[in-house]
Protein backbone atom coordinates (compact mmCIF):
# COMPACT_ATOMS: atom_id res chain seq x y z
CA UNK A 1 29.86 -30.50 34.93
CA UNK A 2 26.42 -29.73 36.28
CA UNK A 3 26.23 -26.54 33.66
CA UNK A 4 26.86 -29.41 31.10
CA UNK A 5 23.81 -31.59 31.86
CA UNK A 6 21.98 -28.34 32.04
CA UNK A 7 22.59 -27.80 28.49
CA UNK A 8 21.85 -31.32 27.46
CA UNK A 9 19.13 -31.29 29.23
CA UNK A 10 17.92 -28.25 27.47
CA UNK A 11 19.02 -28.98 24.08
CA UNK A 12 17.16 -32.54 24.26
CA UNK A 13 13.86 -30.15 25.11
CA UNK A 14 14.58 -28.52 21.64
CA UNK A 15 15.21 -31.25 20.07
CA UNK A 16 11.75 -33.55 21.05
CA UNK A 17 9.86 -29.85 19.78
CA UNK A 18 11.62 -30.40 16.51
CA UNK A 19 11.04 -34.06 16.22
CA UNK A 20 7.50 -34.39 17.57
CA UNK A 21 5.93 -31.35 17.27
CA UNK A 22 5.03 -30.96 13.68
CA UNK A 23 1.23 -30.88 14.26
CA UNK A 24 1.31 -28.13 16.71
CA UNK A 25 1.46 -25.05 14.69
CA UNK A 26 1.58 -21.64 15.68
CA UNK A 27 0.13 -20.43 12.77
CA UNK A 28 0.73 -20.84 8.99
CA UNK A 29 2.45 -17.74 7.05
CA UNK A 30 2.78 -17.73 3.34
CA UNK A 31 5.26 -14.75 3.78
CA UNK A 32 8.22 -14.74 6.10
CA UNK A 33 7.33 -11.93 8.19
CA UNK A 34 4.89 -13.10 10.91
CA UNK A 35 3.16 -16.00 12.44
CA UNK A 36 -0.22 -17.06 11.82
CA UNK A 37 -3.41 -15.80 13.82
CA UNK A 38 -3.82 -19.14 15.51
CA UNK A 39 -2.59 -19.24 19.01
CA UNK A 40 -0.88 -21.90 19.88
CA UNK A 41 -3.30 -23.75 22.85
CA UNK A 42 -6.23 -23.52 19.76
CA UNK A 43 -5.24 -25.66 16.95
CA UNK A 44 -6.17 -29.30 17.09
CA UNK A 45 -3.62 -31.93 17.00
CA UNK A 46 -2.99 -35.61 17.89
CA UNK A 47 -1.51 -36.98 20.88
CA UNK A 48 1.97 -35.90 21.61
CA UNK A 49 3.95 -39.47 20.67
CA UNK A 50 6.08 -41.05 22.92
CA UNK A 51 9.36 -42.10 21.81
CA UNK A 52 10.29 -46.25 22.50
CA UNK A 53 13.28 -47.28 24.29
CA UNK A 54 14.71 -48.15 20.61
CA UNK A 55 14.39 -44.56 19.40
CA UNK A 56 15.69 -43.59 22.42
CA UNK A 57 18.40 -45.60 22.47
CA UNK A 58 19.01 -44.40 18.45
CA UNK A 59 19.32 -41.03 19.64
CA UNK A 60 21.74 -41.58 21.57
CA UNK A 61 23.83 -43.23 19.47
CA UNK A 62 23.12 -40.26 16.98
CA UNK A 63 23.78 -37.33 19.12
CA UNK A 64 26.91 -38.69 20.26
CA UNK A 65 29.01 -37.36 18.99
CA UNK A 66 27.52 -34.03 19.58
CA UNK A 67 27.95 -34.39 23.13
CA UNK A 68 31.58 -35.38 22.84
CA UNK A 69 31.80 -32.01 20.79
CA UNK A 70 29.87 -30.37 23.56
CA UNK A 71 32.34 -32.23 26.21
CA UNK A 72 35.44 -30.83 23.94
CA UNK A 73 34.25 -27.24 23.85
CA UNK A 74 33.43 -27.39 27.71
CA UNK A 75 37.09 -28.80 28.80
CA UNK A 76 39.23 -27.61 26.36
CA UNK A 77 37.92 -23.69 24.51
CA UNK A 78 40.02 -20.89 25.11
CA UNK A 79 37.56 -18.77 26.55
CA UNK A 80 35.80 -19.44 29.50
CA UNK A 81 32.82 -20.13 30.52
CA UNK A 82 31.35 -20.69 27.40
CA UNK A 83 27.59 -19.86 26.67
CA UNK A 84 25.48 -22.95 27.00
CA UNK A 85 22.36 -21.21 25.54
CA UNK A 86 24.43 -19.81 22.75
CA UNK A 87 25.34 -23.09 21.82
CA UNK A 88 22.32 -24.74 22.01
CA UNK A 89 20.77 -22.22 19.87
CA UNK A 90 23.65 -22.36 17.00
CA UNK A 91 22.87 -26.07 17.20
CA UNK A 92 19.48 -25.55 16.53
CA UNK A 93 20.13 -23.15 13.75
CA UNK A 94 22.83 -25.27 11.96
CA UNK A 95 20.00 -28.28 11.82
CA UNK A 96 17.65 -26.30 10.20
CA UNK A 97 19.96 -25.06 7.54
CA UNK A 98 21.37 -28.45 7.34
CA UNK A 99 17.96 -28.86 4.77
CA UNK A 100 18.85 -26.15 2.56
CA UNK A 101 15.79 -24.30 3.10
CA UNK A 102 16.59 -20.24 3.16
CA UNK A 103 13.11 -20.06 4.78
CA UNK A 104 13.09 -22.65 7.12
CA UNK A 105 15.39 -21.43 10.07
CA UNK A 106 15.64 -20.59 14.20
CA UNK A 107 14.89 -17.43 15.84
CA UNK A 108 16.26 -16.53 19.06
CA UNK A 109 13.51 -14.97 21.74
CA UNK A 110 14.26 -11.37 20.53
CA UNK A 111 14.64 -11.79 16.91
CA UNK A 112 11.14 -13.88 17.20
CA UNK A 113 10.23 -10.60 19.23
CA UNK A 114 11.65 -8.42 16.69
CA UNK A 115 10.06 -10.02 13.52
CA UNK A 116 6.72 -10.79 14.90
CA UNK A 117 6.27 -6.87 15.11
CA UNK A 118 5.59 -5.40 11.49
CA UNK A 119 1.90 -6.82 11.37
CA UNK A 120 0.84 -5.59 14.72
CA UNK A 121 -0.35 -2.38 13.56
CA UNK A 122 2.41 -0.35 14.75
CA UNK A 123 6.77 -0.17 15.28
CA UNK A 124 9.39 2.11 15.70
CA UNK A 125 12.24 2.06 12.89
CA UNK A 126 13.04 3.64 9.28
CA UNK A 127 10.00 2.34 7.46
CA UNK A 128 10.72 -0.38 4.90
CA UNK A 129 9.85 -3.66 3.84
CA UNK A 130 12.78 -5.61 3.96
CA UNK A 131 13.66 -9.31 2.67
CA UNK A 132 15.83 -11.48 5.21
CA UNK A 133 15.81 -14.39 3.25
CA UNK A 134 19.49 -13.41 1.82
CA UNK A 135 23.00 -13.19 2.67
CA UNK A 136 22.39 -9.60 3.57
CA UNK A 137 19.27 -7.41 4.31
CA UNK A 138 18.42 -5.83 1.54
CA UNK A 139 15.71 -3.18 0.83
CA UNK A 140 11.91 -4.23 -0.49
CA UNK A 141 10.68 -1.24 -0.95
CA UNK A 142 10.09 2.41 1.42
CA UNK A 143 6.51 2.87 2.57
CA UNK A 144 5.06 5.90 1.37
CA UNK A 145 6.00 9.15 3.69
CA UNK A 146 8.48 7.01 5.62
CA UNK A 147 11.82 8.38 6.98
CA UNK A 148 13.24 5.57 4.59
CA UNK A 149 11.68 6.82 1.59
CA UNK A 150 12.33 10.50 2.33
CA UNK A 151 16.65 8.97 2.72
CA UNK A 152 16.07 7.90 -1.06
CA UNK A 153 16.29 4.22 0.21
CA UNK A 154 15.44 2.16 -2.94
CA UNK A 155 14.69 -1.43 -3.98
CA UNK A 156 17.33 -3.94 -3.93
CA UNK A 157 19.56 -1.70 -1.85
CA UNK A 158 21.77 -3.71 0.73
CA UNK A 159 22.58 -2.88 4.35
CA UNK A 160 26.57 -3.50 4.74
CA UNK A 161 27.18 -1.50 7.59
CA UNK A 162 24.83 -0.33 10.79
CA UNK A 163 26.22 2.69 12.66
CA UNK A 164 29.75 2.06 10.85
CA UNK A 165 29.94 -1.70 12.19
CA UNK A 166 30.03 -4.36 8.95
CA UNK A 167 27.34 -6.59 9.35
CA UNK A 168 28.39 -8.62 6.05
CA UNK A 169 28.62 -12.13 7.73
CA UNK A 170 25.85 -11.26 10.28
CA UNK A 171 21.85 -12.52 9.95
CA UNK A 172 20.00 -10.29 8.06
CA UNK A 173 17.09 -10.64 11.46
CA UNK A 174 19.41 -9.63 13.73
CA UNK A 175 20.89 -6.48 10.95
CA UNK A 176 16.76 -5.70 11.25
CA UNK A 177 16.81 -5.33 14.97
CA UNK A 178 19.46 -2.77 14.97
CA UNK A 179 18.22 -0.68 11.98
CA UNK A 180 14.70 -0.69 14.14
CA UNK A 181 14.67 1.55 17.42
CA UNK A 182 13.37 3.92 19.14
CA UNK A 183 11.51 7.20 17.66
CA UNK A 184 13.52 10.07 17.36
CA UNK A 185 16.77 8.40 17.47
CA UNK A 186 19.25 8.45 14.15
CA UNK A 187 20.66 5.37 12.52
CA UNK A 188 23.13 5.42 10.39
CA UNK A 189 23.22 2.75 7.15
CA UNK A 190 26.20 1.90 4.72
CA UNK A 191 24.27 1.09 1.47
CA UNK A 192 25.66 -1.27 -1.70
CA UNK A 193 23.23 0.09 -4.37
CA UNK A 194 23.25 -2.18 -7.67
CA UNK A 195 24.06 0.51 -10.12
CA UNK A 196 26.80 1.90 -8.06
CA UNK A 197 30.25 1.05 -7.29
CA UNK A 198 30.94 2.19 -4.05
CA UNK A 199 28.56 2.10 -0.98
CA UNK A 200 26.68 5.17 0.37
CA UNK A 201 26.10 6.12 3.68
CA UNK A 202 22.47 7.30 4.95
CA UNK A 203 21.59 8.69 8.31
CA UNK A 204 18.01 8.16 8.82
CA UNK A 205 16.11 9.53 12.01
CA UNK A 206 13.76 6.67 13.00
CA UNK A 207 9.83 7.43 13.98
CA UNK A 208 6.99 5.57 14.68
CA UNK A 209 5.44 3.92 11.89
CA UNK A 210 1.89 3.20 12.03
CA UNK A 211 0.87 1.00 9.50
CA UNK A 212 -1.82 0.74 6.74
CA UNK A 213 -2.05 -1.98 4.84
CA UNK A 214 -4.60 -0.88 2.30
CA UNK A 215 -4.58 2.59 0.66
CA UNK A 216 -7.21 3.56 -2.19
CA UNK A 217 -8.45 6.36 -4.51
CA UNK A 218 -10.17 7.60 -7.23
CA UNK A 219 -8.09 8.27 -10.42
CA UNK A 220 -8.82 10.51 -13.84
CA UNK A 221 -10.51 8.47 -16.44
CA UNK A 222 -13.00 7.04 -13.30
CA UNK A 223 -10.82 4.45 -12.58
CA UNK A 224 -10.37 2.73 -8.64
CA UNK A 225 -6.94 1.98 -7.14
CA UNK A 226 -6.45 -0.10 -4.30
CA UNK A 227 -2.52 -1.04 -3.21
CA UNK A 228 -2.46 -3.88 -0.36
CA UNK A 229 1.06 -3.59 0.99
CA UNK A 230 0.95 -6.35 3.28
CA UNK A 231 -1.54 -9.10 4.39
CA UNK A 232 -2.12 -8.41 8.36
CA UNK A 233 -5.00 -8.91 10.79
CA UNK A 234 -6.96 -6.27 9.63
CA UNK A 235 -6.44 -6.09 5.66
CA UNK A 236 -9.26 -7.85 4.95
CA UNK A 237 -11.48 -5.51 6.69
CA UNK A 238 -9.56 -2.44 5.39
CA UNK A 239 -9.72 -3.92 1.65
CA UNK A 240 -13.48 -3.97 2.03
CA UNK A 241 -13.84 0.11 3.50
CA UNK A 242 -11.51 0.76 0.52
CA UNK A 243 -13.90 -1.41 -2.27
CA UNK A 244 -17.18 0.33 -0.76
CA UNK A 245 -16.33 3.89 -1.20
CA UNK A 246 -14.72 3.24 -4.70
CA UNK A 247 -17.68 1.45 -5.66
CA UNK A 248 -20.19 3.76 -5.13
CA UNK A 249 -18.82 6.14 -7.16
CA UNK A 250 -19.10 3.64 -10.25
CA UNK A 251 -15.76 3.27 -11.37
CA UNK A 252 -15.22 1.84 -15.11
CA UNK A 253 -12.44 -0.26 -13.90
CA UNK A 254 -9.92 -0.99 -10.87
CA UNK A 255 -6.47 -1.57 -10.30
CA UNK A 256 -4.84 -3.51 -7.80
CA UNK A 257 -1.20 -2.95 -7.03
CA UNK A 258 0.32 -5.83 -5.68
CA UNK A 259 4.18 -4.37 -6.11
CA UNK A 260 6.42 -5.06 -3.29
CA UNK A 261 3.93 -6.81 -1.46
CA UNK A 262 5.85 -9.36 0.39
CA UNK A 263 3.40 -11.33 1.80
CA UNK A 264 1.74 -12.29 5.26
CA UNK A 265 -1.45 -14.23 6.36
CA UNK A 266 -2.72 -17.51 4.26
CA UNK A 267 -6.22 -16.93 5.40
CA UNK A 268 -6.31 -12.95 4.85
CA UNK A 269 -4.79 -14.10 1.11
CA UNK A 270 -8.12 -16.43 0.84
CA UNK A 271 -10.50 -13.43 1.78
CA UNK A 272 -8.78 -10.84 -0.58
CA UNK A 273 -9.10 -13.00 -3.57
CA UNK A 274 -12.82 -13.79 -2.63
CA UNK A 275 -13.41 -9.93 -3.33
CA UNK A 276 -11.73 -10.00 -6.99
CA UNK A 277 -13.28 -14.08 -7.80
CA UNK A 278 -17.10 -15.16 -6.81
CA UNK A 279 -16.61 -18.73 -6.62
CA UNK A 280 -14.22 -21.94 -7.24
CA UNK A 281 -10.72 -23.18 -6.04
CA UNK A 282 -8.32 -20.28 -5.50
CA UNK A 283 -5.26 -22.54 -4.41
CA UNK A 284 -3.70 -25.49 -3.42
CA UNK A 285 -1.36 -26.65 -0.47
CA UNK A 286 0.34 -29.60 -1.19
CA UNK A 287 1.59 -31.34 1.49
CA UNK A 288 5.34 -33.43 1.56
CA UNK A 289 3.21 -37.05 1.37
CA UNK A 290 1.58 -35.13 -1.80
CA UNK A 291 -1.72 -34.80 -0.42
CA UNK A 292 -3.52 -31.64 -1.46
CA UNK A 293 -5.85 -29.08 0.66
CA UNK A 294 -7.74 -26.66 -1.41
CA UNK A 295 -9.09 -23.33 -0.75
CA UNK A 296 -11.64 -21.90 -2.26
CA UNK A 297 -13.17 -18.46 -2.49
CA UNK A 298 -15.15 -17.45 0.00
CA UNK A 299 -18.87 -15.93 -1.09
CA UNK A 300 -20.37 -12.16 -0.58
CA UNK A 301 -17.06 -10.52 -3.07
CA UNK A 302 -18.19 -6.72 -3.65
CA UNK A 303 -15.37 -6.52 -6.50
CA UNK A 304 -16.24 -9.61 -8.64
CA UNK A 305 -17.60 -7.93 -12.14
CA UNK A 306 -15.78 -4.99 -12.47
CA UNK A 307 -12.77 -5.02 -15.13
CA UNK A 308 -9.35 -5.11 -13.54
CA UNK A 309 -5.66 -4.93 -14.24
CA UNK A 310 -3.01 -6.08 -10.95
CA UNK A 311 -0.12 -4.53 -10.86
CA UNK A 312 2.70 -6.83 -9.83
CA UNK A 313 6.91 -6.88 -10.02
CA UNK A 314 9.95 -8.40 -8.19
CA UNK A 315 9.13 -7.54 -4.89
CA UNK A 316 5.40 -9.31 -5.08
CA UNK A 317 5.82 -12.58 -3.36
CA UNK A 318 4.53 -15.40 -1.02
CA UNK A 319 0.29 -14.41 -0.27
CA UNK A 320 0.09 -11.22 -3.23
CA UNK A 321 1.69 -14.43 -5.51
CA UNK A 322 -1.11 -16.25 -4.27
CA UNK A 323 -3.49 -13.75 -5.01
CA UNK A 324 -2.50 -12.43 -8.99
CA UNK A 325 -2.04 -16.50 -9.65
CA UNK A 326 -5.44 -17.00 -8.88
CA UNK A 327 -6.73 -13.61 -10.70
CA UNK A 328 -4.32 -14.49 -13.66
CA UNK A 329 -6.05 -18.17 -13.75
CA UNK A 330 -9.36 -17.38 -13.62
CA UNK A 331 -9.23 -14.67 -16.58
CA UNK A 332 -10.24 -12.56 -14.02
CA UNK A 333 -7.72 -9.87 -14.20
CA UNK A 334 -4.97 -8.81 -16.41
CA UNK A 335 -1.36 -8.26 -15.05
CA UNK A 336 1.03 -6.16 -15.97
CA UNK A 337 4.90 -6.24 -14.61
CA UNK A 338 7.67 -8.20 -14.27
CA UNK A 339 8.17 -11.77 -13.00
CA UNK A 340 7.31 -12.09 -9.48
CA UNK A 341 9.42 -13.27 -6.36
CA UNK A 342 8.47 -16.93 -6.63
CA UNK A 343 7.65 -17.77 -2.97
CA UNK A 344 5.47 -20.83 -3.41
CA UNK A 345 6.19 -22.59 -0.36
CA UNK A 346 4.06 -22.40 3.15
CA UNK A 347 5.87 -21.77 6.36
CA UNK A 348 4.76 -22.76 9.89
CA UNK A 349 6.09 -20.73 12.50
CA UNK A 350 6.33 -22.81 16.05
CA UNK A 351 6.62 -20.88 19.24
CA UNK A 352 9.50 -22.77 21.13
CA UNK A 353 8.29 -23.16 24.83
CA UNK A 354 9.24 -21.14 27.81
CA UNK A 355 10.26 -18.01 25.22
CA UNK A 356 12.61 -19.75 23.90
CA UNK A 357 12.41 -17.99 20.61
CA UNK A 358 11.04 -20.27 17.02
CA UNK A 359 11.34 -21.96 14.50
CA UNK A 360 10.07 -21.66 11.21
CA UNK A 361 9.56 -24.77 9.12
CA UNK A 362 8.76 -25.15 5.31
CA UNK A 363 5.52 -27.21 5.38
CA UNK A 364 3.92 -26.86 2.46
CA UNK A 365 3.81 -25.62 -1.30
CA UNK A 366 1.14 -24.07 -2.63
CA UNK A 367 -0.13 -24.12 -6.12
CA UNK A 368 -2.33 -22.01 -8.87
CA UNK A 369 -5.53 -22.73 -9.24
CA UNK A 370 -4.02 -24.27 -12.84
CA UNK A 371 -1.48 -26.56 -10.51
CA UNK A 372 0.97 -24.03 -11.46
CA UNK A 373 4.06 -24.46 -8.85
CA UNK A 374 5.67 -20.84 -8.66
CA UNK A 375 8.32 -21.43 -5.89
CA UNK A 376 11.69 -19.96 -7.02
CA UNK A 377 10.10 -19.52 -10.90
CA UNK A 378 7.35 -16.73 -10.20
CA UNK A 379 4.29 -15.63 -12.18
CA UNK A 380 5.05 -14.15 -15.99
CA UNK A 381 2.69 -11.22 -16.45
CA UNK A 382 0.16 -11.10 -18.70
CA UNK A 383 1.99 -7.64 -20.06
CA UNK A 384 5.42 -7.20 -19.67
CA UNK A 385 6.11 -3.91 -18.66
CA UNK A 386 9.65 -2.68 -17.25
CA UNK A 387 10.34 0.19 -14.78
CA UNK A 388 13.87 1.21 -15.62
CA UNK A 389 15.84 3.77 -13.88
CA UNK A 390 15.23 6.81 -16.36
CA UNK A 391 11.11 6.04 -15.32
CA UNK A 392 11.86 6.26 -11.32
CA UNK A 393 14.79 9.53 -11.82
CA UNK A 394 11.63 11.17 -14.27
CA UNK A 395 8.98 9.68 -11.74
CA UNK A 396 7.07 8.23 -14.37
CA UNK A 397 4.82 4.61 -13.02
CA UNK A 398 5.09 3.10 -16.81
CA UNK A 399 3.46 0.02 -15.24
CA UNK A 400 0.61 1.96 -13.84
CA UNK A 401 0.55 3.98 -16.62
CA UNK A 402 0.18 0.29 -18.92
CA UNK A 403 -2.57 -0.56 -16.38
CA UNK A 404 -5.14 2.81 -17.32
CA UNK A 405 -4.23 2.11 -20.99
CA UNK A 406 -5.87 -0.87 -20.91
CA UNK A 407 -8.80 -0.23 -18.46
CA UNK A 408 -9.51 2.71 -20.51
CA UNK A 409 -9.83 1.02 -23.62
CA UNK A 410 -11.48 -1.43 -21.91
CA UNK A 411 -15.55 -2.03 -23.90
C-alpha cells in the first residue's frame, strides 16, 4: 500500500506541472526535434498559482476514478509487482493524446535524452532526418555522405522492423533510440518503401555523425547555393560564413534549398529570414485567446538585394515553412517545388522536474506575414515542379535544375 501512495503522490507532481505550469517554458520549437535555447531557471513567468480547497476538492472528485483504476491494477493484475513509474508515465501520455494533437505528447527521461540530441552538433546513428510524428518512423531524408544515404535509404521509407523485432505498434521515439547507437556497430532495418510491395531489409553500420547545418557553393552560370538542413544553435552563424564568401565573388543570383528541412529553433528561423528580407513583419504567433505576437526581421541582412529562387518540397516543414512563407510574401523570392509539410503550429517543450523526462505542448500557431495559416495545408509553390522517380534513378535535381532556369534568365 505504501508503493501506492508513492505513485499518487508522484503522479499528482505531474499532474500540478501540467495544470500550472504553462508559463514556464523550456524553450519554444517550431519543429519537433529539440527544445528551445532558453533554459529553464531564465524565462520570466508569474507566480506559481495555488490551487483553493474547491479545486482541490474538484480534483479529487475527478481523478477518482483513476485511483480506483490504480487500486484495481494494484490488487487484482496478473503480474506482479506492477511498475508504478510505468504507469504514471502511460497516464501522462494518454492525457496528452486525449487532445488529438500528434505533436503535443510525453517523453520519458531517455527518449527526452534521445531526441534532444540531433541539434547538439554531434550523435552516433545511421544519419537521417526522420519524422516521429506518425504511426511509424519513417525516413525524411539521408544527409549527404551518411551511412544512411550510402544504404539507399530514401524519403518516405518506413522502419517496420529493428534488428528483426516488429516495431509496428511501438513509438516512432523510442524505434529512433534503437536505430541510433554506438559507432561502428551494425543495425539492421526492415523497410516498407511506397513503390514496393514487400519490405526490404538494410544493414547499416552506424558512425558518428557530425553535423552541418549549412552547406554552400558556387555553381556554373555564377550562381550561389546555400542548403540549411536544420535550424540549430549555430545556423545562424554558419548561414552568414556561407553568404560572405558567396558574396564576394558577385554571384548573379542565389538559391536556397529548403528541401527536407524539418525544422528547429523559432528564433534561428527569425535571423535566417532577416538575411533574405531587410525589414517588416516576418510572422505571426497566435496565441489560443487569439492574441497575436509578431516578429519582425531583424536589421544588418547581407543577402537582401540579390535575386533568389528557394527550393522547397514535402519534407520542408515547421521553421524552413516559416522561412519560404515569409520570402514567398514579401515577393522576395520565387519558389519552386511541391506543397510543403504544413507544420504551422508552435510547440513548447517543458522539462518535467527531477529528470523526469517532458512534455511537449502545442502552444501556438504561427502565421504568414499575409495571415496565411499553413498548419496541415502547406505553402503552394510559386512553380510547381515534381521530382519523380525516373529524375532520382537518372539523378537528375529537375527542381534545382527549374531554379538556374529562372535565375539565369533573370534581367
Amino acid at each position: 500500500m505504501e508503493n501506492n501512495h508513492t505513485g499518487r503522490n508522484i503522479l499528482l507532481v505531474f499532474v500540478a506541472i501540467l495544470l500550472l505550469a504553462g508559463t514556464f517554458s523550456g524553450g519554444i520549437l517550431v519543429g519537433w526535434m529539440l527544445p528551445g535555447q532558453t533554459p529553464l531557471e531564465d524565462l520570466s513567468a508569474s507566480a506559481t498559482p495555488t490551487a483553493t480547497e474547491d479545486e482541490e476538492m474538484t480534483l479529487d472528485v475527478l481523478f477518482a476514478p483513476f485511483w480506483e483504476t490504480w487500486q484495481h491494477v494494484h490488487d487484482q493484475y496478473v503480474d506482479q509487482p506492477v511498475d508504478d513509474t510505468k504507469l504514471m508515465q502511460g497516464a501522462i501520455q494518454g492525457m496528452l493524446e486525449s487532445l488529438g494533437d500528434k505533436h503535443t505528447g510525453y517523453m520519458d527521461p531517455d527518449t527526452y535524452t534521445q531526441v534532444t540530441a540531433p541539434l547538439d552538433g554531434s550523435y552516433e546513428g545511421i544519419g537521417a532526418s526522420v519524422d516521429t510524428s506518425g504511426d511509424l518512423l519513417t525516413i525524411i531524408s539521408a544527409m549527404p555522405d551518411s551511412p544512411a544515404e550510402a544504404a539507399g535509404l530514401k524519403p518516405g521509407d518506413a522502419v517496420i522492423k529493428v534488428n528483426g523485432t516488429d516495431v509496428t505498434k511501438t513509438d516512432p521515439n523510442i524505434v529512433l533510440k534503437s536505430v541510433k547507437g554506438p559507432a561502428g556497430t551494425d543495425v539492421t532495418l526492415t523497410i516498407q518503401r511506397v513503390d514496393q510491395a514487400e519490405p526490404i531489409d538494410v544493414t547499416i553500420t552506424r558512425q558518428k555523425i557530425d553535423l552541418k547545418s549549412v552547406t554552400s557553393e558556387m555553381m556554373d552560370g555564377n550562381l550561389a547555393y546555400v542548403r540549411i538542413s536544420t535550424y540549430g544553435e549555430s545556423t545562424t552563424a554558419e548561414l552568414k560564413t556561407a553568404l560572405e564568401t558567396l558574396l564576394a565573388q558577385n554571384p548573379k543570383g542565389l538559391i536556397l534549398d529548403l528541401r527536407y528541412n524539418s525544422g528547429g529553433y523559432l528564433n534561428t528561423a527569425i535571423e535566417v529570414i532577416s538575411q533574405f528580407i531587410p525589414s517588416g513583419v516576418v510572422m505571426y504567433e497566435q496565441l489560443q485567446n487569439g492574441e497575436e505576437t509578431t516578429y519582425s526581421a531583424e536589421p544588418g541582412g547581407l543577402a537582401t538585394e540579390i535575386p533568389m529562387v528557394v527550393l522547397v518540397n514535402e519534407g520542408s516543414a515547421s521553421a524552413s515553412e516559416i522561412t519560404a512563407g515569409a520570402i514567398q510574401d514579401f515577393g522576395r523570392g520565387t519558389l519552386v517545388g511541391v506543397t510543403t509539410y504544413g507544420k504551422g503550429s508552435v510547440q513548447n517543450w517543458i522539462p518535467l522536474n527531477n529528470n523526469q523526462g517532458a512534455v511537449r505542448i502545442t502552444v501556438a500557431r504561427w502565421l504568414t506575414p499575409k495571415h496565411r495559416q499553413i498548419n496541415d495545408v502547406g505553402l503552394t509553390p510559386d512553380v510547381v515542379v515534381e521530382l519523380t522517380q525516373e529524375d532520382v534513378d537518372a539523378e537528375i535535381d529537375s527542381q534545382l535544375n527549374k531554379a538556374i532556369e529562372i535565375l539565369s534568365q533573370a534581367e
